[in-house]
N, C-alpha and C. Protein backbone atom coordinates (compact mmCIF):
# COMPACT_ATOMS: atom_id res chain seq x y z
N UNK A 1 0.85 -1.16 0.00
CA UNK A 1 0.00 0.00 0.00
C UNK A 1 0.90 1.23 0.00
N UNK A 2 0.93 2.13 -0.73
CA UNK A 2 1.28 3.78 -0.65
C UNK A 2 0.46 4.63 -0.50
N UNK A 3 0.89 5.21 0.52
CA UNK A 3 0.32 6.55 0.77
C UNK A 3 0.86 7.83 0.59
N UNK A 4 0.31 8.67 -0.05
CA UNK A 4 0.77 10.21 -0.36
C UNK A 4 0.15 11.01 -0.19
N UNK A 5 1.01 11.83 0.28
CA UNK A 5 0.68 13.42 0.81
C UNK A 5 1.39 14.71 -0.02
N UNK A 6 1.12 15.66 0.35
CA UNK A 6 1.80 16.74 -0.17
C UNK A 6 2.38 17.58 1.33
N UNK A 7 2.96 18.55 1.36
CA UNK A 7 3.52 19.28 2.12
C UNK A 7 3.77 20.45 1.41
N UNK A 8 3.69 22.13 1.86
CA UNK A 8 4.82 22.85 2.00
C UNK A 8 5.90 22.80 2.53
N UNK A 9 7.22 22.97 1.64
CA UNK A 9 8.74 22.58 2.42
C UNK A 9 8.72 23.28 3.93
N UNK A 10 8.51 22.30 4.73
CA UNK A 10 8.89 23.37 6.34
C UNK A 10 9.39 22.16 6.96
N UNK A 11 9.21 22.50 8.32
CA UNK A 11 9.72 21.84 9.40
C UNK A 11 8.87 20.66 9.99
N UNK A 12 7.77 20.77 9.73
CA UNK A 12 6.99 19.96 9.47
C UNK A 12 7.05 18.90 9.11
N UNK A 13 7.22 18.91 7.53
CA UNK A 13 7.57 17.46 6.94
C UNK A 13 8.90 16.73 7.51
N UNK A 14 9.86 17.59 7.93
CA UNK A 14 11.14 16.71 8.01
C UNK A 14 10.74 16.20 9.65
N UNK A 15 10.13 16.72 10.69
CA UNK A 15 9.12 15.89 12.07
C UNK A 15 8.45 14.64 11.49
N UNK A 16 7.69 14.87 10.42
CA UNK A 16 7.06 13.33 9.87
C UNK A 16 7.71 12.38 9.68
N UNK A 17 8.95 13.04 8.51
CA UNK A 17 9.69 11.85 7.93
C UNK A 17 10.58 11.18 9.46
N UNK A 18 11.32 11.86 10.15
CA UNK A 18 11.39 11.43 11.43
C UNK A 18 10.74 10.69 12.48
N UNK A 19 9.64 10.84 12.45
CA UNK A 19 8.94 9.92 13.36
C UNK A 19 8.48 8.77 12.40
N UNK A 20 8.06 9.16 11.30
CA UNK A 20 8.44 7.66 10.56
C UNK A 20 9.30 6.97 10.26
N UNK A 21 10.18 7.43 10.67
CA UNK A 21 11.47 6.35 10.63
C UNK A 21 11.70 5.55 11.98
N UNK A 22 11.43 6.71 13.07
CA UNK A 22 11.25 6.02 14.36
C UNK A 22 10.44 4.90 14.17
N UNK A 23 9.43 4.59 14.14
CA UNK A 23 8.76 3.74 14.28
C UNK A 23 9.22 2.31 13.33
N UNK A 24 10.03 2.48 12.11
CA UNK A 24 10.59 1.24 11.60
C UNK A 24 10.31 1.27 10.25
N UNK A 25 9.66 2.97 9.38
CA UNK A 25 9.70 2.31 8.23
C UNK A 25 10.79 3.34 8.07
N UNK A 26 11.48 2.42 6.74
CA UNK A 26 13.60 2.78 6.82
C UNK A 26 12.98 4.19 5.55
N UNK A 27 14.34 4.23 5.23
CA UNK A 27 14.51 5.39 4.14
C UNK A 27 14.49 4.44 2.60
N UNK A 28 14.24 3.68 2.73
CA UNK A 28 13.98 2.81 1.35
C UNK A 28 11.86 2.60 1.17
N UNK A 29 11.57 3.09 2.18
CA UNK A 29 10.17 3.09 1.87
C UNK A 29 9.65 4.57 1.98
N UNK A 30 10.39 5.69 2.32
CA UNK A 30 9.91 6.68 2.17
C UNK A 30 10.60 7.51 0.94
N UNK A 31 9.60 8.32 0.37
CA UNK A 31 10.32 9.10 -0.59
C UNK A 31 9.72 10.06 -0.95
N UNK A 32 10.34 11.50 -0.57
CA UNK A 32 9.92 12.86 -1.39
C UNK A 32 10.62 13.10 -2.82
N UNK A 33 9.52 14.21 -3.33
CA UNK A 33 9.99 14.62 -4.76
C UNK A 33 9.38 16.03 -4.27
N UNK A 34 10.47 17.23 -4.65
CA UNK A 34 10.34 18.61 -4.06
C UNK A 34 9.82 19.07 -5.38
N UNK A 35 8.91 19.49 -5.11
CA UNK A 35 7.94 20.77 -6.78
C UNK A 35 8.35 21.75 -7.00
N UNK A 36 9.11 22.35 -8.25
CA UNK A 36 9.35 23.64 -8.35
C UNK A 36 8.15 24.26 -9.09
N UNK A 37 8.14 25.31 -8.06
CA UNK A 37 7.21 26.53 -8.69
C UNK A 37 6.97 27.28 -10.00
N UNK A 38 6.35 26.80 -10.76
CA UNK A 38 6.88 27.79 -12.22
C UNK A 38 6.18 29.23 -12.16
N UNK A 39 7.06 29.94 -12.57
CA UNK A 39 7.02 31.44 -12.66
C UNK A 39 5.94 31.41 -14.01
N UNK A 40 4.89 32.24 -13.60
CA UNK A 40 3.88 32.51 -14.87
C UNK A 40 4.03 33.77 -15.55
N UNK A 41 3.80 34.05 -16.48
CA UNK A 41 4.48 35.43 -16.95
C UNK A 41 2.78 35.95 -17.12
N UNK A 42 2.81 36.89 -17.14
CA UNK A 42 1.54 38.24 -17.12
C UNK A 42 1.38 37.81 -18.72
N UNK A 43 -0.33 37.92 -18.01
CA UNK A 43 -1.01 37.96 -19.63
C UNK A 43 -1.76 39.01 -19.83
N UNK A 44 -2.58 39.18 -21.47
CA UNK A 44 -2.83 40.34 -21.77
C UNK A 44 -4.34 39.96 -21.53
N UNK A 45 -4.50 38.78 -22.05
CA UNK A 45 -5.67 38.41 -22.26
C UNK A 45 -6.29 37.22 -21.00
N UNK A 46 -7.08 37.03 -20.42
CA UNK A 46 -7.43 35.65 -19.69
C UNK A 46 -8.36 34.54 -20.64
N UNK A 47 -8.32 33.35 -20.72
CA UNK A 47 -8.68 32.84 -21.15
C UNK A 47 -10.08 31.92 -20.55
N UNK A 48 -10.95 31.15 -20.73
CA UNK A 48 -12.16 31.04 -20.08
C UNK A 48 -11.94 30.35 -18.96
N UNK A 49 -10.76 28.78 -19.53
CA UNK A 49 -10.28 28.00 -18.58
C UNK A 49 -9.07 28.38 -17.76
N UNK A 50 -8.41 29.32 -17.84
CA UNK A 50 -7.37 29.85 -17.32
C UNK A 50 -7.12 31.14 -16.84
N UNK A 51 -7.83 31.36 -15.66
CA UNK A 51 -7.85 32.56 -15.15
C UNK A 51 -7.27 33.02 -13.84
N UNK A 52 -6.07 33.76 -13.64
CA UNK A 52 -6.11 34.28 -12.49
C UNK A 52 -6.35 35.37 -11.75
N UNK A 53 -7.60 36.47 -12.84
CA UNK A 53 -7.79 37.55 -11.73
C UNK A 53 -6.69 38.61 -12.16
N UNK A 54 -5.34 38.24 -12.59
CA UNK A 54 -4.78 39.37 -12.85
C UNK A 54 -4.53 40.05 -14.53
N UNK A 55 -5.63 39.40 -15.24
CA UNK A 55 -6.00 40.08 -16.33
C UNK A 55 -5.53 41.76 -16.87
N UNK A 56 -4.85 42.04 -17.56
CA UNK A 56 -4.70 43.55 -17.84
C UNK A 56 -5.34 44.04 -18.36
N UNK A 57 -6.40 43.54 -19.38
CA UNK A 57 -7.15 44.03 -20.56
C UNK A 57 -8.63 44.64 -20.10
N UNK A 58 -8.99 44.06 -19.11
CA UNK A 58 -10.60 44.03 -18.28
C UNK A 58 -10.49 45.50 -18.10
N UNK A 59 -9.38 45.62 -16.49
CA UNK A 59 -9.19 47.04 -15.97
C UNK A 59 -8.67 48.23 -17.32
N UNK A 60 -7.98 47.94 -17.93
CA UNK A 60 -7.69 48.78 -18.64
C UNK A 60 -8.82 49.68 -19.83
N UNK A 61 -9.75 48.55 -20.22
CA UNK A 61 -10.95 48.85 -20.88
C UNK A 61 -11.62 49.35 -20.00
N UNK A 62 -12.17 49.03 -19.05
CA UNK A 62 -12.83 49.85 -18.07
C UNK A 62 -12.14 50.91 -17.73
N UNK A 63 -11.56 51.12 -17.68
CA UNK A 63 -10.39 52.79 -17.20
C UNK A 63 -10.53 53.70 -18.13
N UNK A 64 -10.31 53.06 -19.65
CA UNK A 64 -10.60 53.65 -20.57
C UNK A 64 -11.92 54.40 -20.95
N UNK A 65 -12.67 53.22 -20.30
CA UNK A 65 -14.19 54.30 -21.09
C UNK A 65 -14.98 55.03 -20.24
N UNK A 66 -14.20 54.89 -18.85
CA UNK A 66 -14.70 55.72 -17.74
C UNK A 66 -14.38 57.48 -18.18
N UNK A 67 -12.47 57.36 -18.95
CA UNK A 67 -12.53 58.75 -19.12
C UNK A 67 -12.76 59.49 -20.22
N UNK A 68 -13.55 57.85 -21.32
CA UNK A 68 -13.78 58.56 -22.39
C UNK A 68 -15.08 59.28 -22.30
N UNK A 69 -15.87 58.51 -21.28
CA UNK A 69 -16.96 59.46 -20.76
C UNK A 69 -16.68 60.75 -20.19
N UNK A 70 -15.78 61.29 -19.62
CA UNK A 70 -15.65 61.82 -18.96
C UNK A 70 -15.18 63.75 -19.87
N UNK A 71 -14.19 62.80 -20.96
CA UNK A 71 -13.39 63.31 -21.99
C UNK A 71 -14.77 63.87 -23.15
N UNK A 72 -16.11 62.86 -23.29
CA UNK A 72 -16.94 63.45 -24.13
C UNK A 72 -17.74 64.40 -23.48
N UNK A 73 -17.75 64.20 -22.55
CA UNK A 73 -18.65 65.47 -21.52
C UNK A 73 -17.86 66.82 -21.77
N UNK A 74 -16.14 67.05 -21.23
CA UNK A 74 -16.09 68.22 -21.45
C UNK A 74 -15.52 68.21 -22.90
N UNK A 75 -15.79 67.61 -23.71
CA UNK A 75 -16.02 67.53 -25.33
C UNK A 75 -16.46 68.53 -25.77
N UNK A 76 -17.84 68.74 -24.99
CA UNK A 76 -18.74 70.01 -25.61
C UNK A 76 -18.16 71.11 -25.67
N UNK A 77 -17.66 71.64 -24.34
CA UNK A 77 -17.26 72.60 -24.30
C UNK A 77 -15.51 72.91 -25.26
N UNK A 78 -14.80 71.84 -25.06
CA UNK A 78 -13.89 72.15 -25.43
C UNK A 78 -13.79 72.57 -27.27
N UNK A 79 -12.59 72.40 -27.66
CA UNK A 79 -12.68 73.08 -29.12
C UNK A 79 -12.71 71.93 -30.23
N UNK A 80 -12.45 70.73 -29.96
CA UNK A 80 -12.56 69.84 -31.17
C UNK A 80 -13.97 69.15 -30.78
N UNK A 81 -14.72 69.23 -30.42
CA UNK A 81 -15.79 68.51 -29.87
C UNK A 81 -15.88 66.80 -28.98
N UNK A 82 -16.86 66.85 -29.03
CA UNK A 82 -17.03 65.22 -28.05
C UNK A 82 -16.23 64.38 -28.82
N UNK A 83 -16.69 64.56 -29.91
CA UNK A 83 -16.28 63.09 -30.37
C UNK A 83 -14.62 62.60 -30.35
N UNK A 84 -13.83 63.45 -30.40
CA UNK A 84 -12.95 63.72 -30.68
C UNK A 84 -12.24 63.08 -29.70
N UNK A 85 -12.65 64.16 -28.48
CA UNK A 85 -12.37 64.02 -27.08
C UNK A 85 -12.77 62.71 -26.39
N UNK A 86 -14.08 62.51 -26.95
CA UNK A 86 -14.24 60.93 -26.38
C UNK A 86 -13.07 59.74 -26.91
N UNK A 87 -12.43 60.11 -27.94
CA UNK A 87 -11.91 58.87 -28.77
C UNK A 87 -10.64 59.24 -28.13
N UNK A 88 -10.03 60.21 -27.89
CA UNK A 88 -8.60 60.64 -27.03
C UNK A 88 -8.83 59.71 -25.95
N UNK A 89 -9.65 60.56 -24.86
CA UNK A 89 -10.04 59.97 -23.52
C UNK A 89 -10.07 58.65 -23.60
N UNK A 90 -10.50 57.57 -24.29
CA UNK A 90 -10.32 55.82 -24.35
C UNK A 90 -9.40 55.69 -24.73
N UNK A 91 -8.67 56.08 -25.61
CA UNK A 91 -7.34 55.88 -25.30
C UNK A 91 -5.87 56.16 -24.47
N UNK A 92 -6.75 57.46 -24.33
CA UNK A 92 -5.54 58.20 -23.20
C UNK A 92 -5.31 57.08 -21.77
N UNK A 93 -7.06 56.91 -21.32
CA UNK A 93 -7.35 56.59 -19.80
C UNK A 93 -6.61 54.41 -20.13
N UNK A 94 -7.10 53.99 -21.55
CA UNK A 94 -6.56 52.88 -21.24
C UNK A 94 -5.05 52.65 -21.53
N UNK A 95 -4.40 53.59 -21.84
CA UNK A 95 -3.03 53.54 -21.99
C UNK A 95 -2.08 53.62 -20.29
N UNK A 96 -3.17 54.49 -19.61
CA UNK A 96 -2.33 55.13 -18.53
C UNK A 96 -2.62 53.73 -17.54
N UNK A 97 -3.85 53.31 -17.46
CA UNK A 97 -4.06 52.21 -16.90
C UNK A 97 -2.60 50.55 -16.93
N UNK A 98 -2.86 50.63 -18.63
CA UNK A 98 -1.89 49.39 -19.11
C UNK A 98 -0.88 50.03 -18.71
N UNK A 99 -0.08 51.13 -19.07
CA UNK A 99 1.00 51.70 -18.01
C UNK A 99 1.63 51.30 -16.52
N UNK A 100 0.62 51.65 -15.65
CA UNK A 100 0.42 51.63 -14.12
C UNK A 100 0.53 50.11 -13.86
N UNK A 101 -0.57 49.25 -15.07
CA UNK A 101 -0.76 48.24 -14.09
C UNK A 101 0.51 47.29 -14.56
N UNK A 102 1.54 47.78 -15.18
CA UNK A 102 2.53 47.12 -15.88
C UNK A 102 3.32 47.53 -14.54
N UNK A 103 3.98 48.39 -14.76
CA UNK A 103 5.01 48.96 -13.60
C UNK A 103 4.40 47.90 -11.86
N UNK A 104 3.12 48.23 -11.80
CA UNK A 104 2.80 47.67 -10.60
C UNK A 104 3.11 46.31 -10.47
N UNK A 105 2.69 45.47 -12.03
CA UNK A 105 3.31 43.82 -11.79
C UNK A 105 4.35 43.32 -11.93
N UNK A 106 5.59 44.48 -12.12
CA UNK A 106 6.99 44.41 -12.15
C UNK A 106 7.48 44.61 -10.75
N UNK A 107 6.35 45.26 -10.24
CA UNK A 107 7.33 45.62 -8.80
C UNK A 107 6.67 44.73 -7.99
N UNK A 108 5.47 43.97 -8.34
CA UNK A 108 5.10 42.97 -7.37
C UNK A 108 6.13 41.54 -7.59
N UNK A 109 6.15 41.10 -8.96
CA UNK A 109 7.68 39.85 -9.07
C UNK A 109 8.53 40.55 -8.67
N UNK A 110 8.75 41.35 -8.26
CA UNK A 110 10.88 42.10 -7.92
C UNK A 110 10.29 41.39 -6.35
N UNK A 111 9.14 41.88 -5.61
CA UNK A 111 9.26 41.67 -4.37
C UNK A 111 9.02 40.14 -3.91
N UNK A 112 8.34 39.29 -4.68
CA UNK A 112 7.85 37.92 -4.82
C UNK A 112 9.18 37.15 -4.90
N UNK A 113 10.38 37.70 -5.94
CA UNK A 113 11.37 36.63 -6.17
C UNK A 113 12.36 37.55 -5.07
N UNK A 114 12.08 38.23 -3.77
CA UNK A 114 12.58 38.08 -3.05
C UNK A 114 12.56 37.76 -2.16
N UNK A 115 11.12 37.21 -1.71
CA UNK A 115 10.65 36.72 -0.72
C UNK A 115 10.99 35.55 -0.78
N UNK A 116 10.76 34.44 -1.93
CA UNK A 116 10.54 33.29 -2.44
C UNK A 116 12.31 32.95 -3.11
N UNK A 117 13.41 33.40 -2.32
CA UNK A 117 15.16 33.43 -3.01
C UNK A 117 15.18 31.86 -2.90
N UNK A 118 14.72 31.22 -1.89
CA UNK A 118 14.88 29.60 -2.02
C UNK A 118 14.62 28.98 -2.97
N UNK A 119 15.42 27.78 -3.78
CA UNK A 119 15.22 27.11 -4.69
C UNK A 119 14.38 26.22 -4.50
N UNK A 120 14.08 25.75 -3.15
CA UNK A 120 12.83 24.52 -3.27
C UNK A 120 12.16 24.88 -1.90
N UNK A 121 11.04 26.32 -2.27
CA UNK A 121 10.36 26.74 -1.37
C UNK A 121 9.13 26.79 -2.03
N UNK A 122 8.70 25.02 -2.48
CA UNK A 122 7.58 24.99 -3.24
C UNK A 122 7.03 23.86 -2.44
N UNK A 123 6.30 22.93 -2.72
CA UNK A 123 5.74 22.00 -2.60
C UNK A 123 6.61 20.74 -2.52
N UNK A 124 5.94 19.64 -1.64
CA UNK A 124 7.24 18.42 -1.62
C UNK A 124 5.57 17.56 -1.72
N UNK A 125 6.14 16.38 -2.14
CA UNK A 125 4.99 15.12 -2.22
C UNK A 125 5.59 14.22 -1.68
N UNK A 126 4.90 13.29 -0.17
CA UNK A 126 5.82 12.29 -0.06
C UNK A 126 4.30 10.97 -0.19
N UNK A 127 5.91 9.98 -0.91
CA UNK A 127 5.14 8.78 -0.79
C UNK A 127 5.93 7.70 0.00
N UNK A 128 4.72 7.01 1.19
CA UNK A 128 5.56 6.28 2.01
C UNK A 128 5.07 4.49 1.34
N UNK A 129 5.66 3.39 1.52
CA UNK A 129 5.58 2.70 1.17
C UNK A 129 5.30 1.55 2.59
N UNK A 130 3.95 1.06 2.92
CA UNK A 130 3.80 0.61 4.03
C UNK A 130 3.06 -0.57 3.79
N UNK A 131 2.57 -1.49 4.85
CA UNK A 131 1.65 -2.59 4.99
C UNK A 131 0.20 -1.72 5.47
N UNK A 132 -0.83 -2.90 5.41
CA UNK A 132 -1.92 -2.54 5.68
C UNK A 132 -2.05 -2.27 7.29
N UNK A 133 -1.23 -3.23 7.93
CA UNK A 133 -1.56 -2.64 9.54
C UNK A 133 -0.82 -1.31 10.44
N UNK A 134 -0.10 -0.71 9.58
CA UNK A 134 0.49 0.27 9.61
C UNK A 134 0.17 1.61 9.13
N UNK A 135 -0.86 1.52 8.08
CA UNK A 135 -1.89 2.66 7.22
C UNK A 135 -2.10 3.44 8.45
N UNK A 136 -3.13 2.62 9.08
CA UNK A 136 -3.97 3.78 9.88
C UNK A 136 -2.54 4.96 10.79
N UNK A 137 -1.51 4.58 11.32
CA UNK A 137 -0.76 5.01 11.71
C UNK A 137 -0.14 5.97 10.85
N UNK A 138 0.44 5.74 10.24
CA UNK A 138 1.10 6.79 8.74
C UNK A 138 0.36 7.70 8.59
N UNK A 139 -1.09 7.91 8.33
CA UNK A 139 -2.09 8.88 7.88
C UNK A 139 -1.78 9.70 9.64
N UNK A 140 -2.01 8.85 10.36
CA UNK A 140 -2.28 10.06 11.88
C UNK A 140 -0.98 10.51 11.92
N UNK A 141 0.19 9.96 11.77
CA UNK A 141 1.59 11.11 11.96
C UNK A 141 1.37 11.98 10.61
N UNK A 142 0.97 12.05 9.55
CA UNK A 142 1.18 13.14 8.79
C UNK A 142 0.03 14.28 8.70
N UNK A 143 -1.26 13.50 9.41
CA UNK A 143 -2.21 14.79 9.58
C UNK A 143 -1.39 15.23 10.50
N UNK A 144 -1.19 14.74 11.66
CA UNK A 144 -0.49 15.69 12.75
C UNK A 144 0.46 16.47 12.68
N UNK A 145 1.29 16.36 11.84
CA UNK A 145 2.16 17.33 10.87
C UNK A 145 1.80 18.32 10.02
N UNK A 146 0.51 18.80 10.06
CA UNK A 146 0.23 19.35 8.89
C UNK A 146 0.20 19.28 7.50
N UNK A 147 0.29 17.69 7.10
CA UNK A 147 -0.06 17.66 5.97
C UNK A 147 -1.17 18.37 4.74
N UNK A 148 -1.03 19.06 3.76
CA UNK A 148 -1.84 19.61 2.52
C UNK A 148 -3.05 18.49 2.35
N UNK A 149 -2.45 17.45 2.00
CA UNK A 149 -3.46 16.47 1.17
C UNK A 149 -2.99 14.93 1.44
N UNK A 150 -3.57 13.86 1.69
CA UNK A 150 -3.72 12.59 1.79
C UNK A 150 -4.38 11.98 0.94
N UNK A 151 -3.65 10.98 0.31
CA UNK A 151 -4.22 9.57 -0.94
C UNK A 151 -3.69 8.61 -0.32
N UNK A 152 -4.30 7.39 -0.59
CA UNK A 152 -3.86 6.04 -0.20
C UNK A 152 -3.94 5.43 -2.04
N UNK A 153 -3.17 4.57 -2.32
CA UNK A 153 -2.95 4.02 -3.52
C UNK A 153 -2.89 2.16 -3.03
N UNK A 154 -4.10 1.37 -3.53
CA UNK A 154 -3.71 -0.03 -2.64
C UNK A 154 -3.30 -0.83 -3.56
N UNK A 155 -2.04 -1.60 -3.78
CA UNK A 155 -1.51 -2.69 -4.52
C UNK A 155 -2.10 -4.19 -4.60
């Protein structure tokens, strides 16, 4: 029988793998594989199945036609008229937006890949390799550790 879990790399998992060894299963039945994190690069567009919220195109269109409204109002008064002014203003307001929100997601990765300088400060998966009268035990030392997630796999 195998059982697997996931972990964030902490202190945690290496208490588990420890007390599972205490108890008698060796280092030939336990085994992590550490997850590296992949860096996602900024998109322009979100897609239906792939979304995280940090879309540029949404806010920026909306920014835009907030001041193209804004831009056709004093349209009237000004000297080339609304229309004019409205078609500036959507572009002016979604340029300054895509601008801002560019600079802002450059300075949020500068601060992310400094928080995150560790090479394997991602995810670890361990799979232990046990008998059936030993299951129930394995699962209670790694909830008690804080384990992410628990599977049992039965041979």
């Amino acid at each position: 029988m195998y059982i697997i879990a996931t972990y964030n790399h902490s202190l945690y998992l290496e208490v588990a793998i420890a007390q599972l060894e205490e108890q008698g299963l060796g280092k030939d039945k336990i085994m992590a594989v550490p997850l590296k994190r992949q860096q996602s690069s900024g998109w322009i567009f979100d897609s239906i199945n792939e979304t995280d919220g940090a879309s540029l195109l949404g806010g920026a269109l909306a920014f835009g036609t907030a001041t193209m409204v804004l831009a056709t109002i004093y349209g009237f008064v000004w000297y080339w008229g609304p229309i004019i002014w409205g078609i500036i203003g959507f572009f002016a307001g979604t340029s300054l937006w895509l601008v801002i929100s560019i600079i802002a997601m450059q300075k949020k990765r500068a601060q992310r890949i400094t928080l995150t300088s560790r090479a394997d400060c991602g995810e670890v998966v361990l799979i232990i390799r046990c008998e059936e009268p030993q299951a129930q035990f394995v699962k209670d030392v790694l909830l008690s550790n804080m384990a992410l997630a628990i599977g049992t796999l039965e041979r």
